[in-house]
C-alpha atoms as a PDB file:
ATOM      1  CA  UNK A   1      -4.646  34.658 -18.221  1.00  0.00           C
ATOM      2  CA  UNK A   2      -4.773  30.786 -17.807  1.00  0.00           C
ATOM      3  CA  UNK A   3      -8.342  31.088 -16.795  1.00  0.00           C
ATOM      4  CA  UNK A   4      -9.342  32.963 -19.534  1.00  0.00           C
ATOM      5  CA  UNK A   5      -7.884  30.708 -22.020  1.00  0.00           C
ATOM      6  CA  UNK A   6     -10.206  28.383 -20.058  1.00  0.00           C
ATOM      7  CA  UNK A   7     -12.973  29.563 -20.394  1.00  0.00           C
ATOM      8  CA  UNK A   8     -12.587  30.164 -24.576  1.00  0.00           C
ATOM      9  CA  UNK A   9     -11.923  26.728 -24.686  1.00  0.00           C
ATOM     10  CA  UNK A  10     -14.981  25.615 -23.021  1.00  0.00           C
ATOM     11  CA  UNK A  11     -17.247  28.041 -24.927  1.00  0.00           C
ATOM     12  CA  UNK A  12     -15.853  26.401 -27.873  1.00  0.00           C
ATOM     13  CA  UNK A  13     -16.668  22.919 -26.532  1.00  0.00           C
ATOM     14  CA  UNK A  14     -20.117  23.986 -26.215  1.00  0.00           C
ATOM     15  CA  UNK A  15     -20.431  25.409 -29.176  1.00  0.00           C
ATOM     16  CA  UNK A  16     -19.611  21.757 -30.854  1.00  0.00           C
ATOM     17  CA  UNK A  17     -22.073  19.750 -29.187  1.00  0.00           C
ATOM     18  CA  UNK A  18     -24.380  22.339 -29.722  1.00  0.00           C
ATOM     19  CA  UNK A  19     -23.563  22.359 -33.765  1.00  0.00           C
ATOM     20  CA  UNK A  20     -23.500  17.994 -33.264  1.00  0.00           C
ATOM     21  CA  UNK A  21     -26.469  17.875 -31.428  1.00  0.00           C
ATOM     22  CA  UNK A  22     -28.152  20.521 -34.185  1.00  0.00           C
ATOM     23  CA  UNK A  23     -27.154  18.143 -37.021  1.00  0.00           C
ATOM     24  CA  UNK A  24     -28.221  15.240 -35.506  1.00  0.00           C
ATOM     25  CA  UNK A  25     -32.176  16.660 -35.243  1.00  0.00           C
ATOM     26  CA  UNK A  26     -31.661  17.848 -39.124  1.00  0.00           C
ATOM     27  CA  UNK A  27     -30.719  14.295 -40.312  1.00  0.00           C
ATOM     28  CA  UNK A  28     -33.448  12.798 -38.208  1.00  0.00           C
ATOM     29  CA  UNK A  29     -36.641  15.201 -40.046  1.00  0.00           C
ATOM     30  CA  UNK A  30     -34.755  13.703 -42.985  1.00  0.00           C
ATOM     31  CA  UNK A  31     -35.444  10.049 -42.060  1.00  0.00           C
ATOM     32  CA  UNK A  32     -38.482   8.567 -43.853  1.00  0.00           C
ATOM     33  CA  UNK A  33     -39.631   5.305 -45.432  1.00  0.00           C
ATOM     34  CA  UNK A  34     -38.170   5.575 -48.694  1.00  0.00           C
ATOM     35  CA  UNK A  35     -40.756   4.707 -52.021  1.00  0.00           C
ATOM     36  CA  UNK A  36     -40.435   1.471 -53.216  1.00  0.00           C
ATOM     37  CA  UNK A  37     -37.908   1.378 -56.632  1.00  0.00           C
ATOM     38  CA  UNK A  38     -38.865   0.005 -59.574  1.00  0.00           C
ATOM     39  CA  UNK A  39     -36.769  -1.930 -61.920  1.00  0.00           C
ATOM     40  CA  UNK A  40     -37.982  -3.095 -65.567  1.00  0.00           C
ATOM     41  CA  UNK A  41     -41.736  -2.462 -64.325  1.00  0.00           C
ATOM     42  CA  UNK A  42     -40.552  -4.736 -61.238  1.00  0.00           C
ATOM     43  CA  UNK A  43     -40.298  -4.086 -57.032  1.00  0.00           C
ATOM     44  CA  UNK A  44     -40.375  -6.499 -53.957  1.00  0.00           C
ATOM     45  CA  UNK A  45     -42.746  -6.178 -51.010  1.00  0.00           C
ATOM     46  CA  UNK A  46     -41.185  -7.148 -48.018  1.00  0.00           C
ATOM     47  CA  UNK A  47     -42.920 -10.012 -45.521  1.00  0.00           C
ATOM     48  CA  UNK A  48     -42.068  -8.019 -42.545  1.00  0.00           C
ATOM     49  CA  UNK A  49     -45.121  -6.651 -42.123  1.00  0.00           C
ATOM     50  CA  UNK A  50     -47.018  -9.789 -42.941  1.00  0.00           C
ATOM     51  CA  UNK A  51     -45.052 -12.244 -40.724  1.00  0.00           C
ATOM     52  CA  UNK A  52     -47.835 -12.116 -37.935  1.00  0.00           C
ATOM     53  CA  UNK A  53     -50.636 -11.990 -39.965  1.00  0.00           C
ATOM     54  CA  UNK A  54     -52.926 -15.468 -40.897  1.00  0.00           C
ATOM     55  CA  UNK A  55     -52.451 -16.230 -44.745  1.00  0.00           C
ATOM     56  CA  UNK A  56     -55.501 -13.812 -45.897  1.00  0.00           C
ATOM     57  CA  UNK A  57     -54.635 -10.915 -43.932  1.00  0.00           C
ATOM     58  CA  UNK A  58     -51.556 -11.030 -45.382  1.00  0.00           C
ATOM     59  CA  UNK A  59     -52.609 -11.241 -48.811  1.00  0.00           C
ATOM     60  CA  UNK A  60     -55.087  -8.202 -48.473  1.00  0.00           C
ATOM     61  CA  UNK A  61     -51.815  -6.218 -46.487  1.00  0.00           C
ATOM     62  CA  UNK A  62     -49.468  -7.284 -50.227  1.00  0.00           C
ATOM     63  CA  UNK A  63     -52.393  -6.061 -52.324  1.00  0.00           C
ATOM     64  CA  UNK A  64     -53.318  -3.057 -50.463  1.00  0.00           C
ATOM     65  CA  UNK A  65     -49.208  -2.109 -50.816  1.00  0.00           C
ATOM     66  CA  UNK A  66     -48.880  -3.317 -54.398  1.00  0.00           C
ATOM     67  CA  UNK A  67     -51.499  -1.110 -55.082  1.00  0.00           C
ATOM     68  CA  UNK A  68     -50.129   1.596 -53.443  1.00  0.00           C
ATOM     69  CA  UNK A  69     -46.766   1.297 -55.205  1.00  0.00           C
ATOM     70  CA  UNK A  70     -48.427   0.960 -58.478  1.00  0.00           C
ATOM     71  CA  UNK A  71     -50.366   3.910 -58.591  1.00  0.00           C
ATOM     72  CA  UNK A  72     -47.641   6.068 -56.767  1.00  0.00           C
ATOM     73  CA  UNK A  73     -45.593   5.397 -60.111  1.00  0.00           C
ATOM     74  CA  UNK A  74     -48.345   6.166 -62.279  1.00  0.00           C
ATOM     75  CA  UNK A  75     -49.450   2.885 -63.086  1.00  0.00           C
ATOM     76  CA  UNK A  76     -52.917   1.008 -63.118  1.00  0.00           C
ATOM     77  CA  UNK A  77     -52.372  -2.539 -62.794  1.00  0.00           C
ATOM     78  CA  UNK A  78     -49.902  -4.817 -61.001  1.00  0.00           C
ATOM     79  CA  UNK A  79     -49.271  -8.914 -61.547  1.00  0.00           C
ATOM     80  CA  UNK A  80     -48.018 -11.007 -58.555  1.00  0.00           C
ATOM     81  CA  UNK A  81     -45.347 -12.592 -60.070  1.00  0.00           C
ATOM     82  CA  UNK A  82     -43.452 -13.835 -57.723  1.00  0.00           C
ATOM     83  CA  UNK A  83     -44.394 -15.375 -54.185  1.00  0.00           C
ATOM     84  CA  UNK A  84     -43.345 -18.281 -52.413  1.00  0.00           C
ATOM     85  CA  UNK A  85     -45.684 -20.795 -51.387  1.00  0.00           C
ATOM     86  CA  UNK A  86     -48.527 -18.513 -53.582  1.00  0.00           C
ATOM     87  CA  UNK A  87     -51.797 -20.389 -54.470  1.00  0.00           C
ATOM     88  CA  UNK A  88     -55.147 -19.217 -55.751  1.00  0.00           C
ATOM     89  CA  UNK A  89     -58.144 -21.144 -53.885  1.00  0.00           C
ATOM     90  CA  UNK A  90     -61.781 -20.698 -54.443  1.00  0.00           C
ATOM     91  CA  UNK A  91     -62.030 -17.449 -52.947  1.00  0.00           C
ATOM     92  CA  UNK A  92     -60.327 -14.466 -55.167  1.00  0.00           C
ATOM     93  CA  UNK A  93     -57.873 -13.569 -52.760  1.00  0.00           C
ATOM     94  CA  UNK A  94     -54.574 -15.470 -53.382  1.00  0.00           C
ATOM     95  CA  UNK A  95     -53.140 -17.245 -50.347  1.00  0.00           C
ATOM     96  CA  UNK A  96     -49.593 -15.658 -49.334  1.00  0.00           C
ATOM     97  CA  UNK A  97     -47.419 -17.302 -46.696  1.00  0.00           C
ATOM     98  CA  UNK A  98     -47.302 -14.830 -44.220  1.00  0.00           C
ATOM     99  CA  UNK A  99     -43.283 -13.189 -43.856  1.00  0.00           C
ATOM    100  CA  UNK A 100     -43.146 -13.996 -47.577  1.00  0.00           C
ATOM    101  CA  UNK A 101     -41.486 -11.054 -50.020  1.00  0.00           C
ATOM    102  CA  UNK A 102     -43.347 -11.284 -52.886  1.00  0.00           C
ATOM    103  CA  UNK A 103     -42.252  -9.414 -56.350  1.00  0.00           C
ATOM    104  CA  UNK A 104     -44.829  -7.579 -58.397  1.00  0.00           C
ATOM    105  CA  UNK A 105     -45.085  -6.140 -61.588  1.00  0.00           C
ATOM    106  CA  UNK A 106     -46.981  -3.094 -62.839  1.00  0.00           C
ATOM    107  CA  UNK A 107     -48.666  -2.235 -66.073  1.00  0.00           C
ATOM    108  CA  UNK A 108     -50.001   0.935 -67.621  1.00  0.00           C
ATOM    109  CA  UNK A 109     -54.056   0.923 -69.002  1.00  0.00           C
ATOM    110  CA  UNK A 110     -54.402  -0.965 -72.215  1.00  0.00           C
ATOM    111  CA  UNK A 111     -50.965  -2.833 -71.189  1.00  0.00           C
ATOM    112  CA  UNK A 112     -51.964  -5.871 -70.092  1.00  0.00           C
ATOM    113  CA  UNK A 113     -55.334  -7.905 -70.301  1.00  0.00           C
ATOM    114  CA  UNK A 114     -56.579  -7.100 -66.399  1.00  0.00           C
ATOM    115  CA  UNK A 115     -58.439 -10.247 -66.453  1.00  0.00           C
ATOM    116  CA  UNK A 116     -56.070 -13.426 -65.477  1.00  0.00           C
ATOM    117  CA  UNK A 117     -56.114 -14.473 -61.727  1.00  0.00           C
ATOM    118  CA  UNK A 118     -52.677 -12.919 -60.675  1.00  0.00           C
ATOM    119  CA  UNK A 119     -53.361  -9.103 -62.622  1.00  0.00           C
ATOM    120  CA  UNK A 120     -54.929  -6.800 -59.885  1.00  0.00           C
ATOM    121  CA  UNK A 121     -56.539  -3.100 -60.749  1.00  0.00           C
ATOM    122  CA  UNK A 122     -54.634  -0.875 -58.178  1.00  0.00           C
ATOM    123  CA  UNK A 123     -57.520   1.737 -58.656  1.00  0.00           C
ATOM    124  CA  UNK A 124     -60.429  -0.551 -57.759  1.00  0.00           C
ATOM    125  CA  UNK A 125     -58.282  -1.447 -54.590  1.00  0.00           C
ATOM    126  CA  UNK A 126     -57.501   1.928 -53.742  1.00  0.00           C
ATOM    127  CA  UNK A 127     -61.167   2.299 -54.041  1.00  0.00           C
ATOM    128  CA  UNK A 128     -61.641  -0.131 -51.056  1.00  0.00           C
ATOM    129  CA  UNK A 129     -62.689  -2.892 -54.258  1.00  0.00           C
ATOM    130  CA  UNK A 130     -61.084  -6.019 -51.952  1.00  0.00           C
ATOM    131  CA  UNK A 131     -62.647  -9.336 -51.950  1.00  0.00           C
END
């Protein structure tokens, strides 16, 4: 009898890690990079990615992400608003500090004049339009 009782308790031992080790596979096909949030028209793009990169590379990696963001949300233009250590030089790329976060904003057509230096068309980048 003691044996038996065993043996029931050890099938039921298995039978937990099995159901643990089950959930554990279901919450990892759940992990994913989560879209970027946007509050009043606003989101931050993390430097992480950038941190390695010279100062242009990492201003065509923050474009090529703004853009993404923006048109993932159904917009067609973004603004760099805010980036530390941001300049515009002769060429039309801005210079970015590599690591910097820098905070965009996004605009719908007819929203906002696309012209000044720091308002990008997400659809012309999308296109592959980078200077």
């Amino acid at each position: 009898m003691c044996s038996f009782h065993k043996l029931i308790h050890l099938r039921g031992a298995g039978r937990r890690v099995l159901a643990v080790g089950v959930f554990g596979v279901m919450l990892l096909g759940c992990a994913h990079h989560a879209p970027a949030t946007l509050h009043q028209r606003m989101t931050v793009i993390s430097g992480k990615g950038t941190s390695q990169d010279n100062p242009k590379d990492a201003a065509r990696k923050v474009l090529i992400e703004a853009a993404a963001i923006t048109l993932d949300h159904g917009y067609r233009y973004f603004e760099i608003v805010g980036a530390p250590s941001m300049s515009l030089d002769s060429s039309a790329l801005p210079t970015i500090r590599p690591g910097a976060d820098v905070t965009i904003k996004v605009f719908g057509a007819g929203e906002v004049d696309p012209r000044p230096p720091l308002v990008w068309d997400a659809q012309a980048i999308g296109a592959g339009e980078l200077p």
